[in-house]
Every structure is written in C-alpha cells, then in structure tokens.
Protein backbone atom coordinates (compact mmCIF):
# COMPACT_ATOMS: atom_id res chain seq x y z
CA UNK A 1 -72.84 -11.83 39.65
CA UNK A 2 -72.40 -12.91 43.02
CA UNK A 3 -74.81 -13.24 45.61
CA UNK A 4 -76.78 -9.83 47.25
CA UNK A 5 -75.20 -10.34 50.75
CA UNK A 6 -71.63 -10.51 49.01
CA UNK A 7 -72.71 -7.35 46.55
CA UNK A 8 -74.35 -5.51 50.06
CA UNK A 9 -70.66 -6.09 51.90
CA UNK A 10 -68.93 -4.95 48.68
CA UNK A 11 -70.53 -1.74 48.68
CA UNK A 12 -70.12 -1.15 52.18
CA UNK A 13 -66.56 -1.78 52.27
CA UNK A 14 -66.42 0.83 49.51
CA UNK A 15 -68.37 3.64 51.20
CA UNK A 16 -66.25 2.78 54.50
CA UNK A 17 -63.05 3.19 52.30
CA UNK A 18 -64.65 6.15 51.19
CA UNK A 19 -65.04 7.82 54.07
CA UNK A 20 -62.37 6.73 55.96
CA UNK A 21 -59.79 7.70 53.67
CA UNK A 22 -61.48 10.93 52.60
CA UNK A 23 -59.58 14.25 53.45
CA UNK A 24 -62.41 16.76 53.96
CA UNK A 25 -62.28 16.41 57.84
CA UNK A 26 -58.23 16.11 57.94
CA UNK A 27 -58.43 20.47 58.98
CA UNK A 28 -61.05 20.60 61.12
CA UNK A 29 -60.17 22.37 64.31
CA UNK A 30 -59.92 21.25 67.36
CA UNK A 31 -58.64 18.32 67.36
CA UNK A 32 -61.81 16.41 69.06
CA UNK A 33 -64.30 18.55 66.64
CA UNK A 34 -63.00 16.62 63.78
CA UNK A 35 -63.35 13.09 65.29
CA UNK A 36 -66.38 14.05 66.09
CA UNK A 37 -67.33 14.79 62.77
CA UNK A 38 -65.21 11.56 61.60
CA UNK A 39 -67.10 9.07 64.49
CA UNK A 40 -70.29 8.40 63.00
CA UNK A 41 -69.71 8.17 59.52
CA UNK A 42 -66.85 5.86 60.18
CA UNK A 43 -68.80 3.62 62.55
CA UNK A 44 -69.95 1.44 59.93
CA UNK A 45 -73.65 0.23 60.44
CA UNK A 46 -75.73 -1.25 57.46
CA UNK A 47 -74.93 1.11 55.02
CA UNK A 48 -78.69 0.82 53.51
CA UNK A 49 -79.48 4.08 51.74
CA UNK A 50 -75.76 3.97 50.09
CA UNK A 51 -76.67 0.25 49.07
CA UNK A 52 -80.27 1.46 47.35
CA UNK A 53 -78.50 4.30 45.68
CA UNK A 54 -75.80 2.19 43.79
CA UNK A 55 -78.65 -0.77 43.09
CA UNK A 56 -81.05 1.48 41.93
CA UNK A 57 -77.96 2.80 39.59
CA UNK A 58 -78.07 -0.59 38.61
CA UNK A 59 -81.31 -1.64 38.23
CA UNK A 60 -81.80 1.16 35.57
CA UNK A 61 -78.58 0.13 33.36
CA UNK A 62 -76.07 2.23 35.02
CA UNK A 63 -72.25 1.28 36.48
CA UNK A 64 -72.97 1.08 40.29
CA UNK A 65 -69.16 2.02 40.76
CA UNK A 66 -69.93 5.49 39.06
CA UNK A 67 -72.46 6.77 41.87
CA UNK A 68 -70.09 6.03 44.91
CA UNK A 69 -69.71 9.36 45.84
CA UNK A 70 -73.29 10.28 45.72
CA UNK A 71 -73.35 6.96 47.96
CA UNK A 72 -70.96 7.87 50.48
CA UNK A 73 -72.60 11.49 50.44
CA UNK A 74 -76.37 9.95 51.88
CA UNK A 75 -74.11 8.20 54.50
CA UNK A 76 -72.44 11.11 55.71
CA UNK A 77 -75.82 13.40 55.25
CA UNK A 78 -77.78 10.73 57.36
CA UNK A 79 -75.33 10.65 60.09
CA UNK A 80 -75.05 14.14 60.48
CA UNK A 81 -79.38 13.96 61.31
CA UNK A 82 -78.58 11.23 63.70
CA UNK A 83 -76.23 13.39 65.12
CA UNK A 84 -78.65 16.01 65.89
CA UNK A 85 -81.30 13.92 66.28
CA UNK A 86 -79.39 12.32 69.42
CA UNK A 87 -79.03 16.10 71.01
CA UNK A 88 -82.65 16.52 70.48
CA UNK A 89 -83.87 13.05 72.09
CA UNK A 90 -81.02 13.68 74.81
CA UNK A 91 -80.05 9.65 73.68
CA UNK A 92 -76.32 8.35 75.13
CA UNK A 93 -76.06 5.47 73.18
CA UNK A 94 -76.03 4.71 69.91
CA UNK A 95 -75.09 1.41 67.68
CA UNK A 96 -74.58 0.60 71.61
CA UNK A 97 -71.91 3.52 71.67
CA UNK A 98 -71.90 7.04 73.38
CA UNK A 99 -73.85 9.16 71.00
CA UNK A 100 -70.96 12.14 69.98
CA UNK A 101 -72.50 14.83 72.64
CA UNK A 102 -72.32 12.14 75.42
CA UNK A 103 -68.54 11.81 74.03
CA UNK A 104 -68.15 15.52 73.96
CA UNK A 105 -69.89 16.07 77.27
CA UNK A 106 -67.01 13.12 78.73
CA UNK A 107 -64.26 14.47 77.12
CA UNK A 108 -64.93 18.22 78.16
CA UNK A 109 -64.95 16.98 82.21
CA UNK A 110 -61.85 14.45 81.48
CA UNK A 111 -59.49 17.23 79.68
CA UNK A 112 -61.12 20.65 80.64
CA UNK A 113 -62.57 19.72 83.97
CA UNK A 114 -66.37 20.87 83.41
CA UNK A 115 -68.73 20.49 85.85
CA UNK A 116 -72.14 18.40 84.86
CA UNK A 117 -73.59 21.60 83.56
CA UNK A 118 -70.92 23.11 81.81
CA UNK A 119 -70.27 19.85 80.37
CA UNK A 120 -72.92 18.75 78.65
CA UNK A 121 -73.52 22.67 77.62
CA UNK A 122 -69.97 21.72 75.95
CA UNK A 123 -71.05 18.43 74.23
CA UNK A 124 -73.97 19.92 72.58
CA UNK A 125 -72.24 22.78 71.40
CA UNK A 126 -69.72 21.24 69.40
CA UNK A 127 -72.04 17.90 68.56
CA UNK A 128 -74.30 20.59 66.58
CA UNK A 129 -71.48 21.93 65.16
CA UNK A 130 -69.70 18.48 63.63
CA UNK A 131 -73.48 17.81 62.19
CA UNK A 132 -73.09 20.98 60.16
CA UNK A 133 -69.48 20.19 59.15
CA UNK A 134 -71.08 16.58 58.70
CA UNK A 135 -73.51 18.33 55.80
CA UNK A 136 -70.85 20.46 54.76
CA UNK A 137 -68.94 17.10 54.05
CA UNK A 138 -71.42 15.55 52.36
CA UNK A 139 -72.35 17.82 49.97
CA UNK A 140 -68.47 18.01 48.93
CA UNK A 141 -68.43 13.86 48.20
CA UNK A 142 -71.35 14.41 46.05
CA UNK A 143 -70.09 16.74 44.05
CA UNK A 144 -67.06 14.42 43.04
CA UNK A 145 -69.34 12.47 41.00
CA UNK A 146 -67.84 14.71 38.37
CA UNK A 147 -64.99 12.76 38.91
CA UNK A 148 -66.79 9.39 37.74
CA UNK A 149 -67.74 11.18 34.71
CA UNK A 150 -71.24 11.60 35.83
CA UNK A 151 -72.75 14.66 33.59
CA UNK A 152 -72.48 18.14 35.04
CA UNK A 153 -76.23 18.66 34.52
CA UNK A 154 -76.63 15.66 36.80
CA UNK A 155 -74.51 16.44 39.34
CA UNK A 156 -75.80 20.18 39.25
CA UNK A 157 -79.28 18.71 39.70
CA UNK A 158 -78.53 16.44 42.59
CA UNK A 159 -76.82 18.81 44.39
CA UNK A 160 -79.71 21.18 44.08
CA UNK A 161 -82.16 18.25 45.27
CA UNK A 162 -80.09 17.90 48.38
CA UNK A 163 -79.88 21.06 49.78
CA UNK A 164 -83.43 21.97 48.86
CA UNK A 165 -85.46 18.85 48.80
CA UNK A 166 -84.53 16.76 50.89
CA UNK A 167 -83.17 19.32 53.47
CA UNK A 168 -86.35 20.74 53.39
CA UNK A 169 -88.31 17.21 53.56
CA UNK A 170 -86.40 15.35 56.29
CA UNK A 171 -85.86 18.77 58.57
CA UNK A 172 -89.47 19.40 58.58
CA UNK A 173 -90.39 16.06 59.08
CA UNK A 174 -88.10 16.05 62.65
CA UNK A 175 -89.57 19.37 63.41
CA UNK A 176 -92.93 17.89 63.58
CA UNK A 177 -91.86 15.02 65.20
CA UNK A 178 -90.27 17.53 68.30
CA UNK A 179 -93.70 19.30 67.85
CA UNK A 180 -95.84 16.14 68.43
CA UNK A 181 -94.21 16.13 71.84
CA UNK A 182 -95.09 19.13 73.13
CA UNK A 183 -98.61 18.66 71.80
CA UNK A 184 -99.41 15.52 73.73
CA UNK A 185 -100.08 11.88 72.11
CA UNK A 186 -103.41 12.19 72.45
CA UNK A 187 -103.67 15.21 70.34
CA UNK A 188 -101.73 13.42 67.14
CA UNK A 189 -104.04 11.68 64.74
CA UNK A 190 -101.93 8.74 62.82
CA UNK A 191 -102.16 10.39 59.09
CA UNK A 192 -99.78 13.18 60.91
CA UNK A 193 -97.54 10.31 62.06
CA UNK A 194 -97.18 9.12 58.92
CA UNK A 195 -96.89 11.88 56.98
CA UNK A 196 -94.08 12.56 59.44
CA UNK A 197 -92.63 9.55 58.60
CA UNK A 198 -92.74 10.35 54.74
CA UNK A 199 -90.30 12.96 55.36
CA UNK A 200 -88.07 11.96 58.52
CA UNK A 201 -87.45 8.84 57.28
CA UNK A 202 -88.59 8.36 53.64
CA UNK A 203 -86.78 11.58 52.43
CA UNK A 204 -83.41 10.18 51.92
CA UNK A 205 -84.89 7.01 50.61
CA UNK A 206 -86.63 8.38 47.89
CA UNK A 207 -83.67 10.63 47.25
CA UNK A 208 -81.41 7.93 47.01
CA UNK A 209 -83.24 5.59 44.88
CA UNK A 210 -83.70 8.68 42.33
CA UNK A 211 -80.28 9.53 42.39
CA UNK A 212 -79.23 6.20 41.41
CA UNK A 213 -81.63 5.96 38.64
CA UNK A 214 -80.94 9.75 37.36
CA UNK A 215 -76.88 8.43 38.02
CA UNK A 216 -77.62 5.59 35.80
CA UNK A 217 -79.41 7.60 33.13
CA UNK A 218 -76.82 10.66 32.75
CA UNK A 219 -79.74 13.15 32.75
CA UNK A 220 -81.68 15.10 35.31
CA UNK A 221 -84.68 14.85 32.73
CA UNK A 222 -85.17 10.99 33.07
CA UNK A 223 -89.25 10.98 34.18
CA UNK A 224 -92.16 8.83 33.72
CA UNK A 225 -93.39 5.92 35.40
CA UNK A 226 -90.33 3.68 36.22
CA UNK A 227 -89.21 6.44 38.87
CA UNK A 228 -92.48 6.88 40.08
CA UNK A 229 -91.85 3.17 40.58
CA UNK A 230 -89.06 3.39 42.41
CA UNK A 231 -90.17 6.31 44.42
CA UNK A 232 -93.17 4.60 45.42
CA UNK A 233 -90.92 1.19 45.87
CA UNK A 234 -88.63 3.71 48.83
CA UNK A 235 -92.06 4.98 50.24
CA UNK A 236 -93.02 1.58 50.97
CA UNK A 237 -89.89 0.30 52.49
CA UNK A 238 -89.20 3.56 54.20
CA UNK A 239 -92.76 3.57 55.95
CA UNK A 240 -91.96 -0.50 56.69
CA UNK A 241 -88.69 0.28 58.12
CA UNK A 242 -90.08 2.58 60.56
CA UNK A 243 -92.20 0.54 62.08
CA UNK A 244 -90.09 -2.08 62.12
CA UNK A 245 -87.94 0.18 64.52
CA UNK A 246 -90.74 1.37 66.23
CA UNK A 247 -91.51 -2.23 66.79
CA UNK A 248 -87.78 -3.50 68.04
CA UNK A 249 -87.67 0.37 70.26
CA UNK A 250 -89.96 -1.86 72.69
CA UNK A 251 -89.99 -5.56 71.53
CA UNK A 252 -86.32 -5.45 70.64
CA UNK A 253 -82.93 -6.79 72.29
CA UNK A 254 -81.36 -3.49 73.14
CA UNK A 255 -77.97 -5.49 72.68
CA UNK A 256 -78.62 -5.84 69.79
CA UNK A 257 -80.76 -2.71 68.72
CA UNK A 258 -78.17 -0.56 70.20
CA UNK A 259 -80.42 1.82 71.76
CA UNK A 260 -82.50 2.05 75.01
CA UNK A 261 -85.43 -0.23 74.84
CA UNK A 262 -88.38 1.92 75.47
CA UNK A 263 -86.97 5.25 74.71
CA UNK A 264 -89.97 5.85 72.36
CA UNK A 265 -92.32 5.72 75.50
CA UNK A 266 -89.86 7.66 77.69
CA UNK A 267 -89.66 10.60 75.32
CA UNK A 268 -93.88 10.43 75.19
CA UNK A 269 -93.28 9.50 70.90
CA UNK A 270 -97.42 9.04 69.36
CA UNK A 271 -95.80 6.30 67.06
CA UNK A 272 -97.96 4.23 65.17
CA UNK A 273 -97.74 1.49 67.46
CA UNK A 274 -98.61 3.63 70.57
CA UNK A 275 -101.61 5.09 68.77
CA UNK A 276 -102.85 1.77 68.06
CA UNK A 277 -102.97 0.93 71.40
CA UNK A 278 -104.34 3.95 72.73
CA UNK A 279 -107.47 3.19 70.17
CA UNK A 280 -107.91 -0.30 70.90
CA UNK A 281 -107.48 -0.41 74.91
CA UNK A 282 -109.69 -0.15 77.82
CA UNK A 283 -110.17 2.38 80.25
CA UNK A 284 -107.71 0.37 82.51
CA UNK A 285 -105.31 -0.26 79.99
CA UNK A 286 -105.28 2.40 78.22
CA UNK A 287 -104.57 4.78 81.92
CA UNK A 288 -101.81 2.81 82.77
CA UNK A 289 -100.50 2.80 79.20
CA UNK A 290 -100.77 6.46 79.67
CA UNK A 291 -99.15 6.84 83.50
CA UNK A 292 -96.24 4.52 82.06
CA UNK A 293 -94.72 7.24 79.65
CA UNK A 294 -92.29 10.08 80.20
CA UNK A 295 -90.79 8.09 83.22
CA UNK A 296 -87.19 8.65 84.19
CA UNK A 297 -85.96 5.16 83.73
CA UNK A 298 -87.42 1.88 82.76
CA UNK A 299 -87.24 -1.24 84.34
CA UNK A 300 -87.81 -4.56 82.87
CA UNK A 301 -90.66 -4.64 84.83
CA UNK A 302 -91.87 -1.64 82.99
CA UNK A 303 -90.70 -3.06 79.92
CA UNK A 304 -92.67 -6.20 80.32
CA UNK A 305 -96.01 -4.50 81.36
CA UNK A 306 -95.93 -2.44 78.31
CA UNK A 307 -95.51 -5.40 75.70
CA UNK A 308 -98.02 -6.87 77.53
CA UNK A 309 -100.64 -4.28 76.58
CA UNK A 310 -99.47 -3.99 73.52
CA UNK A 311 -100.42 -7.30 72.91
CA UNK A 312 -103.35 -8.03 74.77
CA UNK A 313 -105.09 -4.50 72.67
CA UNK A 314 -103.93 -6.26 69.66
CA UNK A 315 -101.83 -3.29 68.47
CA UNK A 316 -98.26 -5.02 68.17
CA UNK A 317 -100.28 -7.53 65.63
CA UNK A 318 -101.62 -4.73 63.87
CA UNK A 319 -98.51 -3.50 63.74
CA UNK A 320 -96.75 -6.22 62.51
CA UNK A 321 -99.71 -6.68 59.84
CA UNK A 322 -98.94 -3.62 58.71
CA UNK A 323 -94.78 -3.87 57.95
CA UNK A 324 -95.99 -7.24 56.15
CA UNK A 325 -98.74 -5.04 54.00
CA UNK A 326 -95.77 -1.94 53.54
CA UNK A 327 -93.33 -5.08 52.46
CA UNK A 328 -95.93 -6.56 49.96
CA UNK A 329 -96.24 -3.11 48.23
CA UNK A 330 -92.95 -2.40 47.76
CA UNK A 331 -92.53 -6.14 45.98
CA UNK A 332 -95.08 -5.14 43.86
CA UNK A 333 -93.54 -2.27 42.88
CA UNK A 334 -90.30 -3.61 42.24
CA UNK A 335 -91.76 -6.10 40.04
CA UNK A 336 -92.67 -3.56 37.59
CA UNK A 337 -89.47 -2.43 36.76
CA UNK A 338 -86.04 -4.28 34.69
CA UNK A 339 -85.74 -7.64 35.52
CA UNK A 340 -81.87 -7.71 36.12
CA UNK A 341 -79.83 -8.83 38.83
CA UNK A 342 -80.43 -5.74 41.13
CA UNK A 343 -83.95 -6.19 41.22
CA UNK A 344 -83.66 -9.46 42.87
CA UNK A 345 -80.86 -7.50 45.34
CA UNK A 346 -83.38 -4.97 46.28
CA UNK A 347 -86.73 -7.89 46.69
CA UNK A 348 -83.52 -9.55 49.48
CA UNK A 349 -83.16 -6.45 50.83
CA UNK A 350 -87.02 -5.65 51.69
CA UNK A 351 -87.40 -8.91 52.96
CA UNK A 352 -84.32 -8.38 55.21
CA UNK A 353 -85.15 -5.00 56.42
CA UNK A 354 -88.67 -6.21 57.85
CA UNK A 355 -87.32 -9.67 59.56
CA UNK A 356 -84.53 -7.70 61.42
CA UNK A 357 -83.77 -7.31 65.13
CA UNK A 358 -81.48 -4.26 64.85
C-alpha cells in the first residue's frame, strides 16, 4: 500500500468526484439556491471525517471503496452544519471565502438591488434553506451504499443513526453552545463545555468511525469492545481537534486558518481555553480579559494583548497539555485494535490533526 498522505489524497479526490459529479442538486430552483447548496461541499477542505469513515472500513477488514457514499454523505451532512453554523455566528469568511449567506446577502444587492437590510434578510433565508437541501442531499448519497452491495439491514441502520442520532447529538450540542452565550462565560463550568463538545463536534466522528466498521462488517449487529475502541479512539481525537481550533481561533494565522482570528472572543465563546484563563488570572488580568470580549472588531493590538494573557495565566500551556494528553489516548486506543495498514493511517492522522495550523 502506498503511503497515508497518498491514501488521504486518494480518498479525497474520490469524495470530490463524488460530489461534484453527483446529480441531486442539478433541479434545485433558483438558480443561485442550488450553488449554494453545491459551494461548500465542493470547496474541498481536508476531507477528515470521509477519510476516518473509509479507514475505519478498513481497519476492520472491509473494502474502503464500498463505503464511499456513506463517505461523501458525512461531507455533505457536515457542511450543511457549517452552513448554519456561519448564520448563527454571523461569520463572512470561511476556508478564507464568503461564508454562503455573505454570498447570498452580495448577490441579492448585485442582481435584485436590496438594501443592507433586505439583503442580508435575503442571504439568510435561502443559506438556511440550501443547509436543509444540504441534509436532504446527504441522506440520498448514503442510501446508495446499496449500490456497493452494502446489506440493506446496514444501510437501513445507518440511515436511521443519521437522522436520529447524530441529528439529535450534534443539533443539541450547537444549541447549547448558542445557549452558553446568552448565559454569560462566567456562568459555564468546563464539564458543560465539554460535554458540548462531545456532541458538536464528536457526533459525526463517532458516527463515522462506526459506520465504517459496521460498513466493513455487513451487519448492524457488529458490538463488543473493538467499537467501543474506536468510539472512544473518535472521542479522543474529536475533543483534541477542538481545542486545537480553539487554540489556532487566537494563536493561529488567519491566512491560513481561514477564519477571523479572535472570533471566539468576539462572539463571548466560554471555550476551554478562555475558562482556563479566567481560573488562573488575576484580578487585573482576568478584568481586562473580560472588557476585551464581545468587541466590534479586533486589532492586532487586541490580538496581541490577549495571547499575552493567555500565556502569562498559563492557560494556552494547559491547553496545549491537554491536545497532547487527548492525542496520547486516542494512540492508545488505536493500538488495541487490527494491526493492518489503516491503523498506522489513522496513528498519522492524529498526529497530524494536533500539529496543524489550519
């Protein structure tokens, strides 16, 4: 087998060719509505949760090539959150790109002549509505598994996991990330910020990494303790990944991150990393840690004092002490379960995820 960067750009060429090609948007009306819909999922970006979905189909004895669908369906389903996720967070950019409402909200002054108001009342509208379509799509690519002669029972009982599982799961866990907001960081204690986590972000891990196996098993009654392995293995690196991003939202190179740096602080976000310094600074630091959220704008000014008390309280170490403990686990894990090629795929790929700067 070739090398895991070569086997990571394989699948993602796939899932692009996927999606790109697919006809499920091709009679979406209007016209904009269904590049909308097409934008994100088309973008590109790392691809991760298809990659862990075909490995872990690997790494339990199954043909990776056989779960591509159910791959390209965790794409699409995790851009349609980001979609939604942008209208929430009122974020312009993403991957360094107008997020689709900004788009929308442009396009509505350029060919309908909006005013501000109007306009961006426009590009939320119809950004909410090519996230639906954006599940809607999803859910159709996973059920052409049956297609790769993956077992109806299987395909039954993934589709079943989507819509209730890990709908359920991730939704909730972005509703109670909107609701620490209007509670006040000071009034979120850090097991709610990680249970949030669990389900904003580790949802779709843990659903992908069971899919594959389940994919690579051809039965929905495959149990025991190699997928609590696993499960516990996407836990681990979902909860590392997070912080990693809450790291790079103030530490980062927003060239490279593709996102405002310091949007976490703007939007008033109790992440791990804020809490941490909260705890740990002085009265001094810890009011003008306070009086430097929830401003309009940040300068690099603003930037810079805020890394600096992040350091000097010690909580961007503990931070980064953390990712490296999160990391460790999830090697552990993984070194529980078939020693095959894909294992040693997925170890690269934890140790990639918590080293990047984007």
């Amino acid at each position: 087998m070739s090398d895991w960067k070569t086997e990571w750009r394989l699948i993602a060429d796939r899932v692009s060719h996927f999606i790109r090609t697919d006809n499920f948007p091709d009679r979406i009306r209007p016209d904009f509505l269904r590049d909308a819909v097409r934008a994100y999922p088309c973008a590109g970006g790392k691809r991760l949760r298809p990659v862990l979905l075909m490995w872990s189909c690997g790494l339990f004895g199954g043909e990776p090539h056989k779960a591509l669908p159910a791959a390209a369906a965790v794409e699409i389903y995790h851009n349609w959150t980001l979609v939604h996720d942008d209208i929430i967070d009122c974020d312009d950019l993403r991957r360094g790109k107008p997020t689709t409402h900004a788009s929308l909200r442009e396009l509505a002054g350029a060919r309908y002549k909006t005013g501000p108001e109007a306009g961006a009342k426009f590009g939320s509208d119809f950004a909410i509505l090519a996230g639906d379509l954006q599940q809607a799509w999803a859910m159709d690519a996973l059920l052409r598994l049956k297609s790769k002669g993956v077992p109806d029972n299987v395909v039954l009982y993934l589709a079943e996991r989507m819509q209730r599982d890990l709908a359920r799961e991730l939704i909730s866990g972005e509703a109670v990330d909107v609701e620490f907001g209007t509670r006040g960081s000071l009034n979120v204690s850090e097991e709610e910020v990680r249970e949030m986590i669990a389900g904003k972000t580790g949802a779709i891990l843990r659903y992908c990494v069971r899919a594959g196996a389940l994919i690579a098993k051809e039965t929905p009654y495959f149990k025991g303790t190699e997928l609590d392995l696993i499960t516990g293995f996407a836990d681990a690196l979902g909860l590392a990944f997070q912080l990693q991003d809450d790291f790079l939202g103030i530490f980062g190179d927003e060239k490279k991150f593709g996102k405002p740096i310091g949007s976490d602080f703007q939007e008033a976000k109790p992440t791990l990393l804020f809490l941490a310094a909260l705890q740990k600074a002085d009265s001094v630091k810890k009011s003008r840690l306070l009086a430097l959220t929830g401003l309009p704008e940040y300068s690099p000014e603003s930037i810079a004092e805020i890394r600096d008390i992040l350091t000097a309280t010690g909580a961007a170490d503990q931070l980064r002490g953390e990712i490296v403990r999160c990391s460790d686990r999830a090697e552990r894990l993984l070194d529980k379960l078939p020693d095959n090629p894909y294992r040693s795929y997925l170890h690269e790929l934890t140790a990639e995820l918590i080293n990047r700067d984007v």
